[in-house]
C-alpha atoms as a PDB file:
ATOM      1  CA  UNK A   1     -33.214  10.487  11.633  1.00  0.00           C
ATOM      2  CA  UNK A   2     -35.048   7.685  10.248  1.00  0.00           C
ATOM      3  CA  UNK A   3     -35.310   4.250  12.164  1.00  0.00           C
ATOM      4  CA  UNK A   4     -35.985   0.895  11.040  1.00  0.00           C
ATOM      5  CA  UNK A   5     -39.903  -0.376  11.358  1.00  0.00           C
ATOM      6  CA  UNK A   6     -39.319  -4.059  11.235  1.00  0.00           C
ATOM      7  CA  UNK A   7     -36.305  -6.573   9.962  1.00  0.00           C
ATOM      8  CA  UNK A   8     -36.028  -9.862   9.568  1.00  0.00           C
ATOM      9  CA  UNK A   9     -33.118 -12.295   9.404  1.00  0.00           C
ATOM     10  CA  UNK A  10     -32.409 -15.618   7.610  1.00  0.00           C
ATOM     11  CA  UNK A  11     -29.675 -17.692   7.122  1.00  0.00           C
ATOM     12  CA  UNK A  12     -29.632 -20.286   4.652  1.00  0.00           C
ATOM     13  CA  UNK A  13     -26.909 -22.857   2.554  1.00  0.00           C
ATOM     14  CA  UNK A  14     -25.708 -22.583  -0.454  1.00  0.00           C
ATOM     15  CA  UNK A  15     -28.531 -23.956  -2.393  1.00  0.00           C
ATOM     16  CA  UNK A  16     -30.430 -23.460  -5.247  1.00  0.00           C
ATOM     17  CA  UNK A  17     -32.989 -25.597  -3.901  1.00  0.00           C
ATOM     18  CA  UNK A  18     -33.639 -23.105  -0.711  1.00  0.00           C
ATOM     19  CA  UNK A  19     -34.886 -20.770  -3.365  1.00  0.00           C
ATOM     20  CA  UNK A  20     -38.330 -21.448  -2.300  1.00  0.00           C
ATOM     21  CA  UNK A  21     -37.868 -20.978   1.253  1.00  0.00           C
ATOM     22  CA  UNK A  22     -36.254 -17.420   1.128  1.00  0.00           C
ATOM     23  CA  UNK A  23     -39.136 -16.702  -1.379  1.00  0.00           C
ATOM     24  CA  UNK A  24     -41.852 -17.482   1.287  1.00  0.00           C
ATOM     25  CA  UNK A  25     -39.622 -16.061   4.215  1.00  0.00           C
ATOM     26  CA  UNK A  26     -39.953 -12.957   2.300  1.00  0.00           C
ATOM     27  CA  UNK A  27     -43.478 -13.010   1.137  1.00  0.00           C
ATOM     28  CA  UNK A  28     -44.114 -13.894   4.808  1.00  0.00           C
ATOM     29  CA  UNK A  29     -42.573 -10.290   5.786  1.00  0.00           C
ATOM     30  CA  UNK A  30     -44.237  -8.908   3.780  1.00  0.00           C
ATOM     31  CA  UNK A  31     -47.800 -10.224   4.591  1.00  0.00           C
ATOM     32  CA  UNK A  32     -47.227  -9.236   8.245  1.00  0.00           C
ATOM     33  CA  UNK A  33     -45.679  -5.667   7.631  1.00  0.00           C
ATOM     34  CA  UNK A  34     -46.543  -3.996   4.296  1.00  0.00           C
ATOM     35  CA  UNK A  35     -50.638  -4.150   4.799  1.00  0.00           C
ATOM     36  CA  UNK A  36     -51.651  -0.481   4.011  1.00  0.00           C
ATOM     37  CA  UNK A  37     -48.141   0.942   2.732  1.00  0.00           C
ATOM     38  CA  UNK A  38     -49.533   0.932  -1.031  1.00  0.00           C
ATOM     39  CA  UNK A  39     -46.278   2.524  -2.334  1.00  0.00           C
ATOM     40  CA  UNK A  40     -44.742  -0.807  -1.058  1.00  0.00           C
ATOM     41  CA  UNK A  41     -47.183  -3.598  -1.131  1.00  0.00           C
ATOM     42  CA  UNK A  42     -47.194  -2.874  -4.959  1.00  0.00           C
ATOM     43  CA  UNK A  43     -43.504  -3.713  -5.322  1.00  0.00           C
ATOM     44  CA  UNK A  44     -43.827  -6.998  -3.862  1.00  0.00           C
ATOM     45  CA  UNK A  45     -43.547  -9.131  -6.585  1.00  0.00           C
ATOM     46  CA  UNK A  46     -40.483  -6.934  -8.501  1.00  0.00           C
ATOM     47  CA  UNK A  47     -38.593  -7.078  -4.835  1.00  0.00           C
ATOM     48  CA  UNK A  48     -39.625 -10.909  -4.207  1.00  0.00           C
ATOM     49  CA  UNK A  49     -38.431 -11.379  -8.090  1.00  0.00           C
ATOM     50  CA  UNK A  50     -34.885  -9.075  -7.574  1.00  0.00           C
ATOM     51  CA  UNK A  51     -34.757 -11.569  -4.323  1.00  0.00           C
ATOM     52  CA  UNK A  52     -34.611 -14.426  -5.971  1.00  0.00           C
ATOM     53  CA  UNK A  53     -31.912 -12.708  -9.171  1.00  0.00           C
ATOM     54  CA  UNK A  54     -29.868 -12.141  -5.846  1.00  0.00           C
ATOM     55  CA  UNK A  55     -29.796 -15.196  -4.184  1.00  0.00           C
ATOM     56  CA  UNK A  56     -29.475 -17.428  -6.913  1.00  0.00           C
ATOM     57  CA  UNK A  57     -26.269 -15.201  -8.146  1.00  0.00           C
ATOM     58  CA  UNK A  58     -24.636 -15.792  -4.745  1.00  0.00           C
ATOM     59  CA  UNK A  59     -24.968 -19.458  -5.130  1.00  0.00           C
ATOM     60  CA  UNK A  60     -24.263 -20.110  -8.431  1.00  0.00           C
ATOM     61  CA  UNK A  61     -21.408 -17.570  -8.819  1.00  0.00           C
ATOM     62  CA  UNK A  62     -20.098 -16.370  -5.376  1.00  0.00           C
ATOM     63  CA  UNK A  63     -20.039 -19.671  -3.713  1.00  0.00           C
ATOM     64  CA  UNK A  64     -19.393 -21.875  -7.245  1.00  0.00           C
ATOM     65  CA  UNK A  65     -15.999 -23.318  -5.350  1.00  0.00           C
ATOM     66  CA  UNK A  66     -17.527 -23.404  -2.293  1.00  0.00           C
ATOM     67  CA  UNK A  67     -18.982 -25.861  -0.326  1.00  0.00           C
ATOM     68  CA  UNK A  68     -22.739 -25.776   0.338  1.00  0.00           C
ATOM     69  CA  UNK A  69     -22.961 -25.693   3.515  1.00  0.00           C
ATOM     70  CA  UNK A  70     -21.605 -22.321   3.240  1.00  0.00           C
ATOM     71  CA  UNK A  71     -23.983 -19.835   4.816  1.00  0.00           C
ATOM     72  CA  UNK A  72     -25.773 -16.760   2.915  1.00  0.00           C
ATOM     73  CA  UNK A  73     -27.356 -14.115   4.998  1.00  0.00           C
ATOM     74  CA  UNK A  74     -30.364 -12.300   4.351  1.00  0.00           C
ATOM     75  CA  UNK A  75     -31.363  -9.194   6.419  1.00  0.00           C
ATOM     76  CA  UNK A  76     -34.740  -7.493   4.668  1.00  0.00           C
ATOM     77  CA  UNK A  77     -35.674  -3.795   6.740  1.00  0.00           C
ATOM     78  CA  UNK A  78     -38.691  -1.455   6.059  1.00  0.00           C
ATOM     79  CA  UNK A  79     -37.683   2.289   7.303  1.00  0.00           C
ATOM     80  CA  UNK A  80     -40.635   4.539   6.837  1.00  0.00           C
ATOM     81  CA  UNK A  81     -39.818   5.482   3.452  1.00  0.00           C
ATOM     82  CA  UNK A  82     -37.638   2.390   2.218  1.00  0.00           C
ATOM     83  CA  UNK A  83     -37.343  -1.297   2.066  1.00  0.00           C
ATOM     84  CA  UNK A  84     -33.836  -2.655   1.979  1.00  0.00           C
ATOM     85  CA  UNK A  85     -32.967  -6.596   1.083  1.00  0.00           C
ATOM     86  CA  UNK A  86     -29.229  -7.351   1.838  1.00  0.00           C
ATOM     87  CA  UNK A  87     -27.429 -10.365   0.772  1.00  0.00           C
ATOM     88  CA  UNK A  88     -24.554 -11.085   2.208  1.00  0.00           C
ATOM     89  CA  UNK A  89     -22.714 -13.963   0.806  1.00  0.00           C
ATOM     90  CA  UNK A  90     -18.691 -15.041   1.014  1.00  0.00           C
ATOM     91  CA  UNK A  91     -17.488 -15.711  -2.945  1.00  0.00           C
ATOM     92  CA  UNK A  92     -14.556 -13.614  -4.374  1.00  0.00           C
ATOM     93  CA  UNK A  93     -15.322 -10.034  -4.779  1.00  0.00           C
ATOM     94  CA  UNK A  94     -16.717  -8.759  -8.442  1.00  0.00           C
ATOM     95  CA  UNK A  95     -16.880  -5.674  -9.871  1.00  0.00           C
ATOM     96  CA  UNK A  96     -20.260  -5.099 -11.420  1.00  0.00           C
ATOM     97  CA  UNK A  97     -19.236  -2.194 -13.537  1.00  0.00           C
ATOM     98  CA  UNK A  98     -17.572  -5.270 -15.343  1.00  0.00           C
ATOM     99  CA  UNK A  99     -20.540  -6.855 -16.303  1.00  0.00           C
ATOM    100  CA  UNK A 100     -21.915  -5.486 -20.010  1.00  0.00           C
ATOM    101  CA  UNK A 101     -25.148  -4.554 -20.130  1.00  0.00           C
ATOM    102  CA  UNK A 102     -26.928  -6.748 -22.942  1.00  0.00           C
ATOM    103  CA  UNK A 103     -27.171  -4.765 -26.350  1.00  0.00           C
ATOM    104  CA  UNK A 104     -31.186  -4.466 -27.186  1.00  0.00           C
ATOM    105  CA  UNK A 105     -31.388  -7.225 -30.443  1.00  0.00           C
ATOM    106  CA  UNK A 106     -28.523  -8.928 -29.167  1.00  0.00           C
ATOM    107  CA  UNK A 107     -27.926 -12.666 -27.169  1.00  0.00           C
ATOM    108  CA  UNK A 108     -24.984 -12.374 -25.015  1.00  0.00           C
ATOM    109  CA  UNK A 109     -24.004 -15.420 -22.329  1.00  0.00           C
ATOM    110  CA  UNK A 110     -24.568 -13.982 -18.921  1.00  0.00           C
ATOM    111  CA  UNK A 111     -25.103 -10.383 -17.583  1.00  0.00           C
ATOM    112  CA  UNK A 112     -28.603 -10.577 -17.620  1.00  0.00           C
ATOM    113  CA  UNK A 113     -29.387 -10.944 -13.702  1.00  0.00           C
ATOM    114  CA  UNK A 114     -27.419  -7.765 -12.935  1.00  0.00           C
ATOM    115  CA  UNK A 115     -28.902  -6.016 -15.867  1.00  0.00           C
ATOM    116  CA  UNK A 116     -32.633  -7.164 -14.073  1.00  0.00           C
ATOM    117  CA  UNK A 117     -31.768  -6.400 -10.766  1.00  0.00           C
ATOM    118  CA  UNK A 118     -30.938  -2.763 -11.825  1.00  0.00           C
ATOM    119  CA  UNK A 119     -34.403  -2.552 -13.493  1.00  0.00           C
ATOM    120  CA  UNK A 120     -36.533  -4.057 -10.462  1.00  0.00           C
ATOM    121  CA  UNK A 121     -34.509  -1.782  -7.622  1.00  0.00           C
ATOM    122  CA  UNK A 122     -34.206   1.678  -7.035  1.00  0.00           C
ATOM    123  CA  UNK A 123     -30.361   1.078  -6.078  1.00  0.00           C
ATOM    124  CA  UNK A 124     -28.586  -2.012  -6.088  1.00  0.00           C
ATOM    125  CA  UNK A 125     -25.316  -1.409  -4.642  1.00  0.00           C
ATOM    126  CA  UNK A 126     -22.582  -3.944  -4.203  1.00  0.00           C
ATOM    127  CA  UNK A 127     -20.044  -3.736  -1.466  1.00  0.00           C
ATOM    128  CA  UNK A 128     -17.137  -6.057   0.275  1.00  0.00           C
ATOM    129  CA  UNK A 129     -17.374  -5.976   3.818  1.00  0.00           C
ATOM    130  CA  UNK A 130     -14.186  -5.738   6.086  1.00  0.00           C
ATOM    131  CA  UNK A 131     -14.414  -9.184   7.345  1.00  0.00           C
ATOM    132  CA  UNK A 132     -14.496 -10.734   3.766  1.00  0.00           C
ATOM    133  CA  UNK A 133     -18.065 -11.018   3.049  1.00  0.00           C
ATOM    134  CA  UNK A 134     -19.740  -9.378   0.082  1.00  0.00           C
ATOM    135  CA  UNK A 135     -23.145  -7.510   0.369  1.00  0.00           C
ATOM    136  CA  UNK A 136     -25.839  -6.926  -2.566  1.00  0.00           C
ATOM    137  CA  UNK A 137     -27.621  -4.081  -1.185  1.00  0.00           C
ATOM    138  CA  UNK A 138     -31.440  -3.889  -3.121  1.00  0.00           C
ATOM    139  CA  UNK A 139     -33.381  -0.760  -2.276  1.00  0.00           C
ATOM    140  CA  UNK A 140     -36.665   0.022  -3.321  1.00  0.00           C
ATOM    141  CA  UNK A 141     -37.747   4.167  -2.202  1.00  0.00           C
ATOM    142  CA  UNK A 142     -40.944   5.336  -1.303  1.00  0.00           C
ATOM    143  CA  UNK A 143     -43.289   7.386  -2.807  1.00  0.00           C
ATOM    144  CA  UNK A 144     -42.793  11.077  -1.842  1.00  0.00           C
ATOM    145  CA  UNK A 145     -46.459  12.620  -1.129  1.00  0.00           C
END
């Protein structure tokens, strides 16, 4: 069985304007843990970028009624072979399989950010939790050698 090399947490409001800091808090992960993992350290920007899709969907749709104090959690955890960002936020549950994916030649409002975070990711899963919450789960794999 596999275990987890590092994780980090953060907790942040409801706020666009926190984008930045869960940006850095990330890129700061990733300075101190992905040095010499080369399958990994050359994802940065895509994960950093799927991140920010993530986080900014959680504010601006998940917690649109919602005050913004309201908390979204961020857990980010390198296994050997993996690196896992989970956003856990407390907005009304969605089903992605919903959302249409944008026709190639066409403009369509909205759908875009899933349709992005599918193409950064390995796996983007969404889930709701037992105790209410709602998790993005974005994966990226490692190269097999």
């Amino acid at each position: 069985m596999l275990a987890i090399v590092e994780q980090d947490h953060l907790t942040v409001k409801s706020e666009l304007k926190l984008l930045n800091l869960v940006q850095q808090w990330f890129e700061q992960f990733c300075l101190r843990n992905l040095s010499g993992l080369n399958w990994l350290e050359s994802q940065q920007y895509r994960l950093n970028l799927a991140l920010a899709e993530g986080f900014t969907n959680a504010v601006r749709h998940a917690h649109q009624a919602l005050p913004p104090e309201t908390n979204i959690d961020i857990d980010v955890l390198l296994w050997n072979d993996k690196l896992e960002i989970r956003i856990w936020d407390y907005g009304k549950p969605f089903d992605p399989d919903a959302i249409a994916e944008p026709e190639p030649g066409t403009l369509q409002v909205g759908g875009y950010g899933w349709f992005l975070l599918r193409r950064l990711a390995d796996e983007v899963v969404y889930e709701r939790d037992t105790d209410g919450r709602n998790c993005l789960l974005i994966v990226k794999h490692g190269k097999q050698d």
